[in-house]
N, C-alpha and C. Protein backbone atom coordinates (compact mmCIF):
# COMPACT_ATOMS: atom_id res chain seq x y z
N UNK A 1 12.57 -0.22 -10.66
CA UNK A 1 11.52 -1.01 -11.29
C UNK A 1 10.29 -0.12 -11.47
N UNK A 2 9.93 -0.28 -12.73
CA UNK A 2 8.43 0.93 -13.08
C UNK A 2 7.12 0.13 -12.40
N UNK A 3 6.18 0.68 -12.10
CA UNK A 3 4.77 0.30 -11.67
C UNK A 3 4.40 -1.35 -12.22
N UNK A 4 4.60 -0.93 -13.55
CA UNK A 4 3.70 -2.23 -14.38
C UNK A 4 5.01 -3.38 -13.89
N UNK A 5 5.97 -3.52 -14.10
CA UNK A 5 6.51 -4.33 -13.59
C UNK A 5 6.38 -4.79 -12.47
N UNK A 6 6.74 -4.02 -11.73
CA UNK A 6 5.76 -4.47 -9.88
C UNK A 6 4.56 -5.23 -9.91
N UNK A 7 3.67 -4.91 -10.58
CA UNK A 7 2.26 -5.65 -10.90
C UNK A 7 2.53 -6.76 -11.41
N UNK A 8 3.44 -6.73 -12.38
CA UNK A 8 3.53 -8.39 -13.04
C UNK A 8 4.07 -9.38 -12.14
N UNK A 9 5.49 -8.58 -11.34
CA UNK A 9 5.64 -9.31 -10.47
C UNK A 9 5.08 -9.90 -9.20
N UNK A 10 3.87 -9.22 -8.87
CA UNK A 10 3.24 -9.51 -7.05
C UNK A 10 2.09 -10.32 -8.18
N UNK A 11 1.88 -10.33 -9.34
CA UNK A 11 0.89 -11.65 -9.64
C UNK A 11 1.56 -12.49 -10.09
N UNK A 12 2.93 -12.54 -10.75
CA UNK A 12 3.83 -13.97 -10.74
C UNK A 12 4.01 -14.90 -9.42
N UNK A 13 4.02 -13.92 -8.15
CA UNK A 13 4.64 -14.21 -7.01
C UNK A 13 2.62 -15.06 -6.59
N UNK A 14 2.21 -14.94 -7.11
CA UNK A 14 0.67 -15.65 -6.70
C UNK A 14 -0.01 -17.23 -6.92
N UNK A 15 -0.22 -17.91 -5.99
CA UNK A 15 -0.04 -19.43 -6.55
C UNK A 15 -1.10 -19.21 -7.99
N UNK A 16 -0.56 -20.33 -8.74
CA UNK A 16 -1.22 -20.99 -10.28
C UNK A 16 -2.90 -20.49 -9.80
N UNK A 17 -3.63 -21.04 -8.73
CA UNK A 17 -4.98 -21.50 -8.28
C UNK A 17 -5.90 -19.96 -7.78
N UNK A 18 -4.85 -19.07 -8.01
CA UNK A 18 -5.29 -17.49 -7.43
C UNK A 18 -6.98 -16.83 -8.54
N UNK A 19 -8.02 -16.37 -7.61
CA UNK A 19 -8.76 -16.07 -8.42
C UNK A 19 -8.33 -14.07 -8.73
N UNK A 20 -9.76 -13.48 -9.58
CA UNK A 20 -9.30 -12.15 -9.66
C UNK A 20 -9.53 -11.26 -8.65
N UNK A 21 -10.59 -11.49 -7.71
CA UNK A 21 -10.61 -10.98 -6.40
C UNK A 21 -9.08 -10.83 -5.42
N UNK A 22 -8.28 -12.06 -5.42
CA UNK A 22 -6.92 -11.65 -4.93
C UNK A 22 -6.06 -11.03 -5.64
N UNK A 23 -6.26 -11.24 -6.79
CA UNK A 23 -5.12 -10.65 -7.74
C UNK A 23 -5.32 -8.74 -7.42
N UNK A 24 -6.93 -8.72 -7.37
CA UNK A 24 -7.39 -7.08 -6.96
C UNK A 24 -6.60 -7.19 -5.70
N UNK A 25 -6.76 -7.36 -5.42
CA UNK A 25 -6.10 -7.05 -3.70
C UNK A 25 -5.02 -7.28 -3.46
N UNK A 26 -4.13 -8.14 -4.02
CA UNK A 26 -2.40 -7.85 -4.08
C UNK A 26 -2.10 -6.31 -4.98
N UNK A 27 -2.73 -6.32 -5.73
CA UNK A 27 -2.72 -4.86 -6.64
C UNK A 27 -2.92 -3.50 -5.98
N UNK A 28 -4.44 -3.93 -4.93
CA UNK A 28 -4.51 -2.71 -4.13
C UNK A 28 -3.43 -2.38 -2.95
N UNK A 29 -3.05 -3.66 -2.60
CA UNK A 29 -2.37 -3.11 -1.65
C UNK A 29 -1.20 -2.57 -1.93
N UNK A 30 -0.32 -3.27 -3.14
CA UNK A 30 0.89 -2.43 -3.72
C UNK A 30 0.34 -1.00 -3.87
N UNK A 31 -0.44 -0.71 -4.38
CA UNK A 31 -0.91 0.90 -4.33
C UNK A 31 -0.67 1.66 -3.27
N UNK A 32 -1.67 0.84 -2.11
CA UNK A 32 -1.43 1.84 -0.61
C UNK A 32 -0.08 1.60 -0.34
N UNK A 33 0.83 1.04 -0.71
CA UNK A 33 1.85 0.88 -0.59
C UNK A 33 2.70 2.44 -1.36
N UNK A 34 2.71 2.29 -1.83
CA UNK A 34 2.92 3.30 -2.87
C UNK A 34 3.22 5.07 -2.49
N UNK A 35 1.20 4.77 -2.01
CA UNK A 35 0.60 6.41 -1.60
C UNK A 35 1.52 6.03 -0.20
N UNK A 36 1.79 5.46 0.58
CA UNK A 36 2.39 6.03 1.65
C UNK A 36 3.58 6.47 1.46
N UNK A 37 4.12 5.75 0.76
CA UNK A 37 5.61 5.83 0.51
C UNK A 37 5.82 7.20 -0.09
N UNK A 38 5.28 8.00 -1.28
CA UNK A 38 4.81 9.01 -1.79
C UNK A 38 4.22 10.28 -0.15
N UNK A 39 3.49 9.54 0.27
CA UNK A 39 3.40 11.03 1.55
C UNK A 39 4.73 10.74 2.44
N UNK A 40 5.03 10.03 2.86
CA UNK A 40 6.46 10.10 3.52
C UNK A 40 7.49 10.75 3.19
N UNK A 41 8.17 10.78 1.42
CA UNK A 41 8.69 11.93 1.33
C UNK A 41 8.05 13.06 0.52
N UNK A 42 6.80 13.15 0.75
CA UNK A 42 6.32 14.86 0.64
C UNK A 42 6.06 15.22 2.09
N UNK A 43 6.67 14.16 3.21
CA UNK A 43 6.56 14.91 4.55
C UNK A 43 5.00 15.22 5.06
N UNK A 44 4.03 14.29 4.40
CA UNK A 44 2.65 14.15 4.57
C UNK A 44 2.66 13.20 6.22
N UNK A 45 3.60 13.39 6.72
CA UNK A 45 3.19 12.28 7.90
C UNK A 45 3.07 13.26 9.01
N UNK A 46 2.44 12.18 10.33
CA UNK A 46 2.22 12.98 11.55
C UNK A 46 3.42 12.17 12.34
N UNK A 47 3.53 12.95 13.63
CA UNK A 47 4.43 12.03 14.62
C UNK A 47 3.10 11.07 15.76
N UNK A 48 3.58 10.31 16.16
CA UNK A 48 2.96 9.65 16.97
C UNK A 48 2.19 10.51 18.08
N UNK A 49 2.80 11.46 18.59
CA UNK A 49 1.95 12.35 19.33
C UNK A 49 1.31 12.89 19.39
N UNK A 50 1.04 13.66 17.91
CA UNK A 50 0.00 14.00 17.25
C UNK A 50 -1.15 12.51 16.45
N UNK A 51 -0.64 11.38 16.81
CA UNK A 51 -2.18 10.59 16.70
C UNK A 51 -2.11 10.07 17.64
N UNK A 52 -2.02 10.48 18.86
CA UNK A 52 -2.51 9.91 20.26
C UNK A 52 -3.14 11.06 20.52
N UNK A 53 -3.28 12.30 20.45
CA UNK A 53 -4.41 13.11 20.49
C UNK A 53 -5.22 13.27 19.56
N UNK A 54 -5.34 12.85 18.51
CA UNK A 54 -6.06 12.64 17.57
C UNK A 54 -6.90 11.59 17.95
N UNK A 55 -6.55 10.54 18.47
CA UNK A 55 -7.32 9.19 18.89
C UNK A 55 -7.83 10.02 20.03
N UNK A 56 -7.53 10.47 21.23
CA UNK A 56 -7.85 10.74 22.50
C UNK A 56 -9.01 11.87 21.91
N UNK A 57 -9.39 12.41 21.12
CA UNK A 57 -10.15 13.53 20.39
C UNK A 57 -11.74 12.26 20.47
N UNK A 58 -11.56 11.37 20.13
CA UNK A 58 -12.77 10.98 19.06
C UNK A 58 -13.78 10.19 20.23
């Protein structure tokens, strides 16, 4: 399924009564959806051990 389709579909999937503020935000989140999925296989991820010292850092 291409992008724009995804979009049509997560605002079909939105009750009748939805304003454009949610419609932004079902949209954004398919995005971050997206970019992660996209760094996961470019191997952009950390292991958990490396963000428990990352947290333990701050």
């Amino acid at each position: 399924m291409n992008i724009k389709q995804e979009a049509i579909n997560a605002i079909e999937n939105l009750p009748d009564a939805v304003n454009f503020e949610e419609i932004m935000y079902r949209l954004y989140v398919l995005e971050k959806i997206h970019q992660g999925q996209a760094a996961i296989s470019n191997g952009n991820v950390k292991t958990i051990d490396e963000l428990k010292q990352e947290v333990a850092n701050w």
